[in-house]
Protein backbone atom coordinates (compact mmCIF):
# COMPACT_ATOMS: atom_id res chain seq x y z
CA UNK A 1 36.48 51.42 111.21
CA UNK A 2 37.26 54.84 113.09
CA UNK A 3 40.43 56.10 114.45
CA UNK A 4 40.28 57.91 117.31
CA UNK A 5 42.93 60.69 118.70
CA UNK A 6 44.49 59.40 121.84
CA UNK A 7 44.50 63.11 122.47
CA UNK A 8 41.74 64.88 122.11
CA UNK A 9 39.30 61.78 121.84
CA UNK A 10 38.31 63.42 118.36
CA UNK A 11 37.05 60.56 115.78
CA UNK A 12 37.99 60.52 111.78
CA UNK A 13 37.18 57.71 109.18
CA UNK A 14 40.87 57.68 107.65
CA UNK A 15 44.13 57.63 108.96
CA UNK A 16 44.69 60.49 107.06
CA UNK A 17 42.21 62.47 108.90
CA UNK A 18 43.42 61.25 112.07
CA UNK A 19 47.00 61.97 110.82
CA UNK A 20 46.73 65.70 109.53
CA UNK A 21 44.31 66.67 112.28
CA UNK A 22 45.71 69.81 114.66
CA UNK A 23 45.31 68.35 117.82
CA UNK A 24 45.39 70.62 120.90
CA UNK A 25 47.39 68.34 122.49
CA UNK A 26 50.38 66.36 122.78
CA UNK A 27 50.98 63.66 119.55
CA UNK A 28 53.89 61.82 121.37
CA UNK A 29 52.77 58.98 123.62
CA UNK A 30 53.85 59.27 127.62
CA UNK A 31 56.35 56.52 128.42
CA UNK A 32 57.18 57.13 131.97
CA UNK A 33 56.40 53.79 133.81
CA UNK A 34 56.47 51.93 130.36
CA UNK A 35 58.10 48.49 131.21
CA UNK A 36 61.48 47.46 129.65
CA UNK A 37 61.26 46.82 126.07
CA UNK A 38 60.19 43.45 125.50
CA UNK A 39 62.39 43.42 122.28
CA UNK A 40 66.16 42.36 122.12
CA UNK A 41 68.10 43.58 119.46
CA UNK A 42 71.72 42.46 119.47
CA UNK A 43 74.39 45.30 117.47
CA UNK A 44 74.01 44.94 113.71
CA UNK A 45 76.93 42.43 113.35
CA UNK A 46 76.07 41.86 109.97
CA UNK A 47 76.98 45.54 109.04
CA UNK A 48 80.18 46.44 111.36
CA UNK A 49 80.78 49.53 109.11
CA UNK A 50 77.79 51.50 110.43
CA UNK A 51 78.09 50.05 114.33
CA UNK A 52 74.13 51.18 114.22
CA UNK A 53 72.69 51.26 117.72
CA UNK A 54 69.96 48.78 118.53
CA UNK A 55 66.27 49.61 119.62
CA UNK A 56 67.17 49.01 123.39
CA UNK A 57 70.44 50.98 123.05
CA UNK A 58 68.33 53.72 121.61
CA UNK A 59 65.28 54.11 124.19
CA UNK A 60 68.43 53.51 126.93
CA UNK A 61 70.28 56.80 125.49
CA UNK A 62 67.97 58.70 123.67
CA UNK A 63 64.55 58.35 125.44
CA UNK A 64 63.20 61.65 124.73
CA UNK A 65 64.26 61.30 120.92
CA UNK A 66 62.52 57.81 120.48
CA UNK A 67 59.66 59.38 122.53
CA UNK A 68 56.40 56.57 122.06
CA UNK A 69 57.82 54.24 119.83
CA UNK A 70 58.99 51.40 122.30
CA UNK A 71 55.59 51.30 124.34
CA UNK A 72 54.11 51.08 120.89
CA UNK A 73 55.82 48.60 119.06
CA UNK A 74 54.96 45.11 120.24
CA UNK A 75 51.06 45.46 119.26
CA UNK A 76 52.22 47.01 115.87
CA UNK A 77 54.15 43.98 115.22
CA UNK A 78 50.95 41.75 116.02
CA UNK A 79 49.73 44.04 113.25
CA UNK A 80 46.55 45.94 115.60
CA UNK A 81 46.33 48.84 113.14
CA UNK A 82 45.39 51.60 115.34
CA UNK A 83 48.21 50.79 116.92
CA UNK A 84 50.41 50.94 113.81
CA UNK A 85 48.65 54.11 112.69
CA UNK A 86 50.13 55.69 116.63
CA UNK A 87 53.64 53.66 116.13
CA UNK A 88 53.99 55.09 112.70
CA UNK A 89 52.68 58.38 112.90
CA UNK A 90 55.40 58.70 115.89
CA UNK A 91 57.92 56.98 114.15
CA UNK A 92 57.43 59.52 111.34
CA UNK A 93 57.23 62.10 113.77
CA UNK A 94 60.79 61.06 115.15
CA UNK A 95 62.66 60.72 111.99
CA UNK A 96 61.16 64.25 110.92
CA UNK A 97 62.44 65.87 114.39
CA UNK A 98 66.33 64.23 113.57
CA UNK A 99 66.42 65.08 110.49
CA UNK A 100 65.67 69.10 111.19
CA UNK A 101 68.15 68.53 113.71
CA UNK A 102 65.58 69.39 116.62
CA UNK A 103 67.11 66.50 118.54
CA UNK A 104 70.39 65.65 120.48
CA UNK A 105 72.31 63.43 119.12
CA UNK A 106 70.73 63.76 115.43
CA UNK A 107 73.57 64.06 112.74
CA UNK A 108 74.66 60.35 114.02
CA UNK A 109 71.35 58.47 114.94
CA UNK A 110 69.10 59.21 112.34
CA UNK A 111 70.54 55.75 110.14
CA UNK A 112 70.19 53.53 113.72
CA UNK A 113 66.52 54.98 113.90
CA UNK A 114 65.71 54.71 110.80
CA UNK A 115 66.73 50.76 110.76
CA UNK A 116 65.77 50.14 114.45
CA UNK A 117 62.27 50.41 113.73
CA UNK A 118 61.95 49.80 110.00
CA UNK A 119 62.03 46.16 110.00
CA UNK A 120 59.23 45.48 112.70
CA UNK A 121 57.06 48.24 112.01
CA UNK A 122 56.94 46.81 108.09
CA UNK A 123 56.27 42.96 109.18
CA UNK A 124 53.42 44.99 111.52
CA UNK A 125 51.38 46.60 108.51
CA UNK A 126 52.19 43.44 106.37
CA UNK A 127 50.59 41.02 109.03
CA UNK A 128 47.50 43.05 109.23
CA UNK A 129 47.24 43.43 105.47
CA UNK A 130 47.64 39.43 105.33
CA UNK A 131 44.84 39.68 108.52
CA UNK A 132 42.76 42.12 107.15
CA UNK A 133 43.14 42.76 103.28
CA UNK A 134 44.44 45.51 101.08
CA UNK A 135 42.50 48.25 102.80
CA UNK A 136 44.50 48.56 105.41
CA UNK A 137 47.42 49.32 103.15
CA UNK A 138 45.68 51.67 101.24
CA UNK A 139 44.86 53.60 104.11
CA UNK A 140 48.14 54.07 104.52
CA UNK A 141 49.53 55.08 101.05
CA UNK A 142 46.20 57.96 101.20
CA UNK A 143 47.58 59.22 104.73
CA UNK A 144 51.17 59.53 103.31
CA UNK A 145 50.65 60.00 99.66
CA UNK A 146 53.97 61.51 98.57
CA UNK A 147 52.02 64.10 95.82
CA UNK A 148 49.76 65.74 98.32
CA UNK A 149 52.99 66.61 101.15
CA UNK A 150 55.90 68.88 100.50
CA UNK A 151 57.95 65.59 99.66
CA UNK A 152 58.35 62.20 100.24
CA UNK A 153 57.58 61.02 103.86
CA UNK A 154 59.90 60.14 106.33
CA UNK A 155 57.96 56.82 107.04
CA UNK A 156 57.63 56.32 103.27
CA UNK A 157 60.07 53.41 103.39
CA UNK A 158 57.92 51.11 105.47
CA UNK A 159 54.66 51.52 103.73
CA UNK A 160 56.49 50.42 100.69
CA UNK A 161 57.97 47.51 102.10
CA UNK A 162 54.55 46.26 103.10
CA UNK A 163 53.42 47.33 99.88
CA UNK A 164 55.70 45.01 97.49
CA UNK A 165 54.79 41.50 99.27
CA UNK A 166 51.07 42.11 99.10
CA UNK A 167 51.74 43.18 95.90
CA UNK A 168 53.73 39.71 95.12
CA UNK A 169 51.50 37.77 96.88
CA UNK A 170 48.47 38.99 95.05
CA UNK A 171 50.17 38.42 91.84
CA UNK A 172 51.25 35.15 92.52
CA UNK A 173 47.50 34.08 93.87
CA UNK A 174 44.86 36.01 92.23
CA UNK A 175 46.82 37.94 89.42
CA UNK A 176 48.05 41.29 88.32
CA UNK A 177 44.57 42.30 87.88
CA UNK A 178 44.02 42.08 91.48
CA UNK A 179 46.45 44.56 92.73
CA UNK A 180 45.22 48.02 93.77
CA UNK A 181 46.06 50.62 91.52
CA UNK A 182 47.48 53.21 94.42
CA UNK A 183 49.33 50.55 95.22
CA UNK A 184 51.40 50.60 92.41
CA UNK A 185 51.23 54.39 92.00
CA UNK A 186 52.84 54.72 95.57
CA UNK A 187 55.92 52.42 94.48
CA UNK A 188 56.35 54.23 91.11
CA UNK A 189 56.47 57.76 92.33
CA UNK A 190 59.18 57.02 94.41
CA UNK A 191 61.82 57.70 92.35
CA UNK A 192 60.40 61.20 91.88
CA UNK A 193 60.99 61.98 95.28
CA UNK A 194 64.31 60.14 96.32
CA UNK A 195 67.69 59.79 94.71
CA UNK A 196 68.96 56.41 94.21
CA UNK A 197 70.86 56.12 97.70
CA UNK A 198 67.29 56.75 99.66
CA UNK A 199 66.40 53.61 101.53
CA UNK A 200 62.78 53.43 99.47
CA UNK A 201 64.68 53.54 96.33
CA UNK A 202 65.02 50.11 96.56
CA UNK A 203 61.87 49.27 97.83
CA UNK A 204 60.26 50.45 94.32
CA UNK A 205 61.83 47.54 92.24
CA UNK A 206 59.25 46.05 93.69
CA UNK A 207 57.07 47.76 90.90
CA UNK A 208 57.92 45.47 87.98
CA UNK A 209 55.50 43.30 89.28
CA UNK A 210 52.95 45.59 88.13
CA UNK A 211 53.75 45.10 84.48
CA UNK A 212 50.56 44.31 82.02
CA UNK A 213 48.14 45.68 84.94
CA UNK A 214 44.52 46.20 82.71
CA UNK A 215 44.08 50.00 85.30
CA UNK A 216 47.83 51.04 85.28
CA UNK A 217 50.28 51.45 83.05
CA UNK A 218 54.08 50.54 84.54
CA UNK A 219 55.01 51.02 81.13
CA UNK A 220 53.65 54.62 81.02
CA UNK A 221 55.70 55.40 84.37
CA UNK A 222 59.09 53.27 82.71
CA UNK A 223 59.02 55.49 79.59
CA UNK A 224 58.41 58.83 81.85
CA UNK A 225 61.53 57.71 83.77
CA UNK A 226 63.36 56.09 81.05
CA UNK A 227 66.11 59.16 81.05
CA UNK A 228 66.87 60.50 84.29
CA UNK A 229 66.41 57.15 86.59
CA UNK A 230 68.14 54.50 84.70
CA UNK A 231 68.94 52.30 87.73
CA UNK A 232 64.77 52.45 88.53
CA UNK A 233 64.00 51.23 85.05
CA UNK A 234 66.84 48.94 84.38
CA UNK A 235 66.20 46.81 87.67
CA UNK A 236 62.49 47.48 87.36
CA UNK A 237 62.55 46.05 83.80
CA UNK A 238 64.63 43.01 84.49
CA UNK A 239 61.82 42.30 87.28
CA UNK A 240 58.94 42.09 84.71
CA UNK A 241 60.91 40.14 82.35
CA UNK A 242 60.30 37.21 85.06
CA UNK A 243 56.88 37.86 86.06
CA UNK A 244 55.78 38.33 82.32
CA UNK A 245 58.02 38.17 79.83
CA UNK A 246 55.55 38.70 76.67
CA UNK A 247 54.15 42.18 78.34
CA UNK A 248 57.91 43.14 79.31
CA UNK A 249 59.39 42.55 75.78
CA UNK A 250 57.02 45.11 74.34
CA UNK A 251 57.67 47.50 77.22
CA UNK A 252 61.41 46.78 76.46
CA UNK A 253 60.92 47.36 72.40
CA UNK A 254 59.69 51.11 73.44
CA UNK A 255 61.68 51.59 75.82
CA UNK A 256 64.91 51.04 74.04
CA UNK A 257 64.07 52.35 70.83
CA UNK A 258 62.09 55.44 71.86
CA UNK A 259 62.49 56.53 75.04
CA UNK A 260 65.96 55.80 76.30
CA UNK A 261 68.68 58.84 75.36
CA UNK A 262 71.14 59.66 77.37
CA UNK A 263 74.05 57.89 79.07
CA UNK A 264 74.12 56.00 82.38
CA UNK A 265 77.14 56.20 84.71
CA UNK A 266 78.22 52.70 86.36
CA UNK A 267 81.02 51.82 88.54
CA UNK A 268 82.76 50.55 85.50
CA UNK A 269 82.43 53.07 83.19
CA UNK A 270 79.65 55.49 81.10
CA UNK A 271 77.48 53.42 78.80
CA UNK A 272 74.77 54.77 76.32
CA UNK A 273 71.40 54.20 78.42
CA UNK A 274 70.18 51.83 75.62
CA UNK A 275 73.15 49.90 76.33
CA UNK A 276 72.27 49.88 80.23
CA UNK A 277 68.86 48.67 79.42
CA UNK A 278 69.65 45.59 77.74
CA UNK A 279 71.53 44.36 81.18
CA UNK A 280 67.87 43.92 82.07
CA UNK A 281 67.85 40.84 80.27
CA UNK A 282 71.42 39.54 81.32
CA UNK A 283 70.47 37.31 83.98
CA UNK A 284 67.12 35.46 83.08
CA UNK A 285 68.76 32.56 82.39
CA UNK A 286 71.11 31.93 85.08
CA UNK A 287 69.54 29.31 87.62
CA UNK A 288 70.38 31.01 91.23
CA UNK A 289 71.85 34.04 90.53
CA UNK A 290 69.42 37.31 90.90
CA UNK A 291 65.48 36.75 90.04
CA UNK A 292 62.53 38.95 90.57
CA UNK A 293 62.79 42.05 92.87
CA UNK A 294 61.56 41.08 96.57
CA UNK A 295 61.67 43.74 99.37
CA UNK A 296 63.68 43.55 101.91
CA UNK A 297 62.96 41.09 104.73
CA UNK A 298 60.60 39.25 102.55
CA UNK A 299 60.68 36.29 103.93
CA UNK A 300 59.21 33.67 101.22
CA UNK A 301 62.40 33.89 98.39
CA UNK A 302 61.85 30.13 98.06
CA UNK A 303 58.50 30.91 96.24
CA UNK A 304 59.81 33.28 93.38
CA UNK A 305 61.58 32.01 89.95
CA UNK A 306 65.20 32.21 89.63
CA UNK A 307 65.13 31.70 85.79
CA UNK A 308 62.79 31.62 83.37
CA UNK A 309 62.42 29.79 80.21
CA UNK A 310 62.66 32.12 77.67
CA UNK A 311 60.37 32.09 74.68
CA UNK A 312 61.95 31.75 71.25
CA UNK A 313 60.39 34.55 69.71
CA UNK A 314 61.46 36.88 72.81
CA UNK A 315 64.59 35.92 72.43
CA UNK A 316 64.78 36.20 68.87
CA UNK A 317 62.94 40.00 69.52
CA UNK A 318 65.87 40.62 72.05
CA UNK A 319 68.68 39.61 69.14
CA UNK A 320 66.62 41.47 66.33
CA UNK A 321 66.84 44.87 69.05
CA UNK A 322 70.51 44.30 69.76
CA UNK A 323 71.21 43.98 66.42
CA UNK A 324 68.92 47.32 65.34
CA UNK A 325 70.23 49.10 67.88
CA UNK A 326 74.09 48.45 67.68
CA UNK A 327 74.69 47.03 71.04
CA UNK A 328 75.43 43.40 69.41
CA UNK A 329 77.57 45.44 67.27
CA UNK A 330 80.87 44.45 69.49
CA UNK A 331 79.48 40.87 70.55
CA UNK A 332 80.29 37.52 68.99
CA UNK A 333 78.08 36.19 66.22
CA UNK A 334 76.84 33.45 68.40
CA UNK A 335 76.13 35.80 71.82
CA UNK A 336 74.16 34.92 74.42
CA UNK A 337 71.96 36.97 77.08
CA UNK A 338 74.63 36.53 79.33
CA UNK A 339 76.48 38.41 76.90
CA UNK A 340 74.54 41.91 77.42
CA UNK A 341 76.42 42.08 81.03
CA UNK A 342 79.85 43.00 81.40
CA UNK A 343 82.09 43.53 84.43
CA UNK A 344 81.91 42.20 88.37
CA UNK A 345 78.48 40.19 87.28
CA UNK A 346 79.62 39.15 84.27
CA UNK A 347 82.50 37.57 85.86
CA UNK A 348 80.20 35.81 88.53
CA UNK A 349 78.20 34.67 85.65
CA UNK A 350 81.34 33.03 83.76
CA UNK A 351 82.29 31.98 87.41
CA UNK A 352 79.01 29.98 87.94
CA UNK A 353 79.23 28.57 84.17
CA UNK A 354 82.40 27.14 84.81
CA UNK A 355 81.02 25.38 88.05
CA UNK A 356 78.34 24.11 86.23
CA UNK A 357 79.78 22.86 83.60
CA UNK A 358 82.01 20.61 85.80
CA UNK A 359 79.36 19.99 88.33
């Protein structure tokens, strides 16, 4: 299909062409006349801290900040892609404008935007991916490819989200095989780009269901990582342990015995990374508690493992590396996975043992 400038009437193939075109005229949509915003978006009760303003309270106060998003957003919900290409092309062109601060208003509203329109605009590109395949997606990770811009876009966030349920999804129907490479390339460069606070940080975890792809190597990207984003890899790790624990345990062997040097900071206290990485493996075992990475607002948790039955031999790999390595060296001679976690989770997991046990 063929994307057409709303204007200058100029056609392009891509989004990307259409995106990084220099249009002669204006890219934000007129809104005078639109009709009041069919959406109704209560405060963020859920999150009193931040008091973020909803998408009505927004167009209300800031219309010339939110510019073309609200006449834009119901059809990018029903996932209409040119329409999403227009809502999310503006919506990266509003972010971009607060966060120069070429906007009133922008040191406090750049969170409420950000979360306003995050949410709708990533069920949007997921229900046309569902509607229309991986294509669309992948039109979307070429127009905002993070390696060929000055840094990771503003919109960056969304495309990710929408990214990590097809790329469940596909696992869980047609198999790793059948995921797109880019796909996975776009949720393991994000940590390249962001810190660990970013909103897309967490939207990467998501990547772990990558592991044992035949056309790319998560592993590769995990080892790359393995010393300056230990949160990434840790969380990323424990992910593939559930999806596949016979690839992950080989990942893990690598990982822990080659790759990771270097020391990991928690809330607790500073822990040799190697230490940090065999957390990954804490929780496979305990029903209820954590399971794969999802992305936010995924909306089919029901469908992914909590546990997973762990194979003799990986477990007996996992002792044999604790053992190698030292970490068992402070653990009791009949230690468990739960074990390898120490701290607030630990003490859930003792917590949820104990209820268990007199369940």
């Amino acid at each position: 299909m063929t994307h057409k400038c709303d204007d200058c009437g100029q056609e392009f193939k891509s989004i990307s062409r259409l995106r990084l075109h220099e249009c002669p005229g204006s890219q934000v949509v007129d809104t005078e006349g639109d009709s009041p915003d069919s959406q109704t978006d209560a405060p963020t009760e859920s999150q009193p801290e931040d008091q973020r303003l909803s998408r009505q309270e927004l167009k209300r106060e800031y219309p010339d900040v939110v510019g073309g998003l609200p006449s834009l957003l119901e059809d990018a919900q029903d996932g209409d892609v040119a329409i999403l290409s227009r809502a999310i092309a503006e919506y990266e062109r509003v972010l971009a404008e607060v966060a120069r601060g070429d906007a009133p208003g922008s040191n406090d509203i750049y969170t409420d935007l950000q979360f306003a329109y995050y949410e709708p605009l990533a069920d949007g590109l997921d229900t046309a991916a569902e509607a229309n395949g991986w294509d669309v997606l992948i039109e979307f990770t070429d127009a905002y490819n993070p390696h060929e811009q000055d840094g990771f876009p503003e919109v960056g966030h969304v495309i990710a989200n929408a990214l990590g349920r097809s790329i469940i999804r596909t696992r869980q129907n047609d198999g790793v095989a059948a995921i797109p490479t880019d796909a996975l390339a776009f949720l393991g460069a994000i940590p390249e780009f962001v810190d660990q606070f970013h909103i897309a940080f967490e939207e990467s975890y998501t990547y772990g269901w990558g592991i044992g792809h035949p056309e790319h190597s998560v592993a590769e990207q995990l080892y790359a990582l393995a010393e300056d984003k230990g949160k990434f890899v840790k969380i990323t790790m424990n992910t593939a342990f559930y999806v596949d624990q016979h690839a992950a345990i080989d990942v893990f062997e690598t990982l822990i015995t080659n790759e990771a040097s270097g020391t990991y900071t928690t809330l607790m206290r500073e822990v040799d990374l190697t230490e940090f990485y065999f957390k990954s493996v804490a929780d496979l075992e305990i029903e209820g508690l954590v399971g794969p990475h999802a992305p936010p607002y995924w909306g089919e948790d029901d469908t992914l493992p909590d546990t997973i039955d762990v194979d003799p031999d990986v477990r007996q790999r996992i002792r044999e590396l604790a053992q190698e390595t030292g970490v068992a060296d402070e653990l009791p001679d009949d230690w468990s996975l739960q074990d390898l976690e120490e701290g607030p989770v630990a003490g859930m997991l003792d917590m949820l043992n104990a209820k268990n046990d007199h369940s």
